[in-house]
N, C-alpha and C. Protein backbone atom coordinates (compact mmCIF):
# COMPACT_ATOMS: atom_id res chain seq x y z
N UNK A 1 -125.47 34.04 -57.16
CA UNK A 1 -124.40 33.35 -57.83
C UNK A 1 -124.09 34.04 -59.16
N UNK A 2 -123.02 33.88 -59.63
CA UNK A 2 -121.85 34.23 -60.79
C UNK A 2 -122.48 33.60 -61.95
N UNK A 3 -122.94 34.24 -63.18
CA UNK A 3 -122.76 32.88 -64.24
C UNK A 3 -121.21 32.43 -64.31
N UNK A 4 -121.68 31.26 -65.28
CA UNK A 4 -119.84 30.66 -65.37
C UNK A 4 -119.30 31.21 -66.69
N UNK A 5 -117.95 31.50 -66.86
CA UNK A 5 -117.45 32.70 -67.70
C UNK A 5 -116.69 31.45 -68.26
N UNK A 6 -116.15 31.68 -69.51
CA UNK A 6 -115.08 30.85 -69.77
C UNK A 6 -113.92 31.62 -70.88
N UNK A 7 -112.92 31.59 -71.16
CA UNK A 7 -112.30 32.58 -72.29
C UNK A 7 -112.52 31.91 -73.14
N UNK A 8 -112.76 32.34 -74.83
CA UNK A 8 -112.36 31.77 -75.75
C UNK A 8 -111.33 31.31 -76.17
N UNK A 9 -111.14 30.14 -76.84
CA UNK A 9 -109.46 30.13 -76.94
C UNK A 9 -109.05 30.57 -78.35
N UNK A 10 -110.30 30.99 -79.62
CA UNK A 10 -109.94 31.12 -80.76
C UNK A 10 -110.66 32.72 -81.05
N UNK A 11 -110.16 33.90 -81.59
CA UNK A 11 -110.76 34.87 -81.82
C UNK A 11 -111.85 34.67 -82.39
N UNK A 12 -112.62 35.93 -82.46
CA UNK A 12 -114.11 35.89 -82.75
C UNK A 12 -113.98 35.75 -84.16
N UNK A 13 -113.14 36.75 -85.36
CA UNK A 13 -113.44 36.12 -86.59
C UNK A 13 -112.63 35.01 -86.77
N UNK A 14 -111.79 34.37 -86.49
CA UNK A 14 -111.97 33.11 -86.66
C UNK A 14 -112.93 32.05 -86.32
N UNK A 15 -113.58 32.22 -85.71
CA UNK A 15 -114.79 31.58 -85.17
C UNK A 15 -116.10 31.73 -86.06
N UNK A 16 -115.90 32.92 -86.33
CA UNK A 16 -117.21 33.09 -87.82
C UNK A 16 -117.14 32.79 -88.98
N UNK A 17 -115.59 32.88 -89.40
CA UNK A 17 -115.01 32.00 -90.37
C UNK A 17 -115.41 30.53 -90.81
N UNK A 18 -115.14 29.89 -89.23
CA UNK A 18 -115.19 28.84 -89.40
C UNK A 18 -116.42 28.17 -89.41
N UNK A 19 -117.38 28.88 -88.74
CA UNK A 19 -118.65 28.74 -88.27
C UNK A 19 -119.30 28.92 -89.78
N UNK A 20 -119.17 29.66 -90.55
CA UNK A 20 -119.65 29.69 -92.11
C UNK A 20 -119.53 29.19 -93.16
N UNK A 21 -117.95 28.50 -92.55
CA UNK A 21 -117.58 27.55 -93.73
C UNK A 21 -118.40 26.02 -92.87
N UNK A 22 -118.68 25.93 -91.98
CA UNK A 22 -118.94 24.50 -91.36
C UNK A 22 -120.46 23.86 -91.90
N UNK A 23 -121.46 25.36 -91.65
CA UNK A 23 -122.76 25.67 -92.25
C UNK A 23 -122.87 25.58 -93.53
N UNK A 24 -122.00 26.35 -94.46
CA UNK A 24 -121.74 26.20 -96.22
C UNK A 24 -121.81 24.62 -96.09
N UNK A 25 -120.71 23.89 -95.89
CA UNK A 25 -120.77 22.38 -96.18
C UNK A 25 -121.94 21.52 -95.71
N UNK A 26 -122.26 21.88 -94.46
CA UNK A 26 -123.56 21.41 -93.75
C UNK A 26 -124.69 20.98 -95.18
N UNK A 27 -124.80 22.45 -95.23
CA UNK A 27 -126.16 23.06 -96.34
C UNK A 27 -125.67 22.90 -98.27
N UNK A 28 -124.63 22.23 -98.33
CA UNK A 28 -124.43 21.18 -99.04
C UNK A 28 -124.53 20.06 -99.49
N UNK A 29 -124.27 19.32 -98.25
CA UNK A 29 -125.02 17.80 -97.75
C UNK A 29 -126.58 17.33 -97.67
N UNK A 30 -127.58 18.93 -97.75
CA UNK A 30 -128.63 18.47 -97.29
C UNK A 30 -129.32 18.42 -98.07
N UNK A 31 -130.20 18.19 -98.77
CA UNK A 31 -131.24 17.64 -99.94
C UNK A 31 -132.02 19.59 -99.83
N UNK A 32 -132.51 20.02 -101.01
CA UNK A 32 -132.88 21.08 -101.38
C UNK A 32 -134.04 21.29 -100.09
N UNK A 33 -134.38 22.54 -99.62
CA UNK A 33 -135.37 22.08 -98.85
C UNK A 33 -135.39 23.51 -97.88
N UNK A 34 -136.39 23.61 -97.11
CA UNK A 34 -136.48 24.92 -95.76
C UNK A 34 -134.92 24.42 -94.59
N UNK A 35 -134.66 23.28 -94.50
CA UNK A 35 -133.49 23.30 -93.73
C UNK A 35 -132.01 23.49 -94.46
N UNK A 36 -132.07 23.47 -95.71
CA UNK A 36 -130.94 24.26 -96.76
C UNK A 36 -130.83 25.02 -96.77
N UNK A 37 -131.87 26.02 -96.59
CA UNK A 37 -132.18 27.86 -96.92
C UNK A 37 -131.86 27.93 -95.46
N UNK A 38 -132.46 27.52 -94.23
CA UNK A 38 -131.66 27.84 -92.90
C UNK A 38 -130.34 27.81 -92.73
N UNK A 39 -129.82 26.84 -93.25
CA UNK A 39 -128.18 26.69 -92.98
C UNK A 39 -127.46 27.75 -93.85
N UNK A 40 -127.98 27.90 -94.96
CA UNK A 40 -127.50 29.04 -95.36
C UNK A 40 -127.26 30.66 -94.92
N UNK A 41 -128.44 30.59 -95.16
CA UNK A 41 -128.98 31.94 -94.07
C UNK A 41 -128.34 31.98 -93.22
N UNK A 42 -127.86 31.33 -92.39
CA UNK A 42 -127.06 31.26 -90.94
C UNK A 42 -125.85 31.62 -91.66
N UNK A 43 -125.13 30.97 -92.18
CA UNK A 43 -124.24 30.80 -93.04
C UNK A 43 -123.57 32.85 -93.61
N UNK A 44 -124.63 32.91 -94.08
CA UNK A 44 -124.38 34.31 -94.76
C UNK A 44 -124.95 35.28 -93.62
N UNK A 45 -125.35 35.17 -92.58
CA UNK A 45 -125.27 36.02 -90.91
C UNK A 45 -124.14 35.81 -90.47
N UNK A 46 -123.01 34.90 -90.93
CA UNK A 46 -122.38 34.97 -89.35
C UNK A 46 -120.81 35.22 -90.51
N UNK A 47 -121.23 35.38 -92.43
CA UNK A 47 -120.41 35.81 -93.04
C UNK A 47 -120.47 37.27 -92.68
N UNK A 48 -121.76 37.70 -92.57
CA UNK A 48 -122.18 39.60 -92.46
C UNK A 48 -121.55 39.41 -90.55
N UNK A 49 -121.20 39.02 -90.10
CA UNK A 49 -120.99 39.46 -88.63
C UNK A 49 -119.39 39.39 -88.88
N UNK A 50 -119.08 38.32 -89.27
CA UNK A 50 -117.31 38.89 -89.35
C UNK A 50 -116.60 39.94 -90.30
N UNK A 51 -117.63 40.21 -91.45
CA UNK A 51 -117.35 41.51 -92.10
C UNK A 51 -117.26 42.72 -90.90
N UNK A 52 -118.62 42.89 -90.62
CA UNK A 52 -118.68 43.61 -89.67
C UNK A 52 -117.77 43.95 -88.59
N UNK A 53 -117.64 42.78 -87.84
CA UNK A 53 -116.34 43.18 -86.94
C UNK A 53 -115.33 43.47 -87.28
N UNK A 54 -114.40 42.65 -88.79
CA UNK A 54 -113.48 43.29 -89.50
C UNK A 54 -113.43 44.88 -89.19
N UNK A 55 -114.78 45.71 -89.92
CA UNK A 55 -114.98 46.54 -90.14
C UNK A 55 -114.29 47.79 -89.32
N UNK A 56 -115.28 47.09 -88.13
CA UNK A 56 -115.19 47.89 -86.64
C UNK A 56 -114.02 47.74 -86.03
N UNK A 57 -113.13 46.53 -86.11
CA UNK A 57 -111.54 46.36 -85.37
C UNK A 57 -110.82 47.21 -86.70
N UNK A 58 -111.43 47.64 -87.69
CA UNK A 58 -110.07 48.08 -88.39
C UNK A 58 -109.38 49.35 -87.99
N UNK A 59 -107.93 49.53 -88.05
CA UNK A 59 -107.27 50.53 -87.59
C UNK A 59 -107.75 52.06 -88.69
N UNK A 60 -108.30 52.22 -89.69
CA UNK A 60 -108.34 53.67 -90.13
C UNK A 60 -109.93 54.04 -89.62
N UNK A 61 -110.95 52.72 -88.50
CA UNK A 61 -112.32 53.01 -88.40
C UNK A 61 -111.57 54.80 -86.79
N UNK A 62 -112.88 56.00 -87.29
CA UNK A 62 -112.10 56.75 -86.01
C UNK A 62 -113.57 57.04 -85.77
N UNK A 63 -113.46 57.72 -84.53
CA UNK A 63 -114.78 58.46 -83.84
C UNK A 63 -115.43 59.41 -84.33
N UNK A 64 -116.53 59.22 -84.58
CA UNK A 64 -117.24 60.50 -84.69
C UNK A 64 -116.97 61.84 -84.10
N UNK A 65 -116.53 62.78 -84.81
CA UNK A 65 -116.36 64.37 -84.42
C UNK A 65 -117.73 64.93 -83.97
């Protein structure tokens, strides 16, 4: 059997966008603590992953010669 596929319906950096701002507020709400520093942390991974892809979709990135 197939796994089950599904399309996204929102691009990927919008999705990390949002996913960082959701975590920021999360880890706002939560009293100082090891589950603050997680949400964060997550938070500033999935800020470094849409840099990143920025990076890599940008039109002047070219191939290695």
């Amino acid at each position: 059997m197939f796994p089950r596929r599904f399309k996204q319906l929102l691009p990927l950096a919008q999705r990390l966008v949002e996913e960082a701002q959701r975590l920021r507020k999360e880890a706002s709400d939560t009293p100082p603590g090891i589950e603050r520093q997680r949400l964060i942390q997550r938070a500033r991974q999935a800020e470094t992953a849409h840099q990143i892809n920025e990076w890599i979709t940008s039109p002047g990135l070219r191939a290695p010669i």
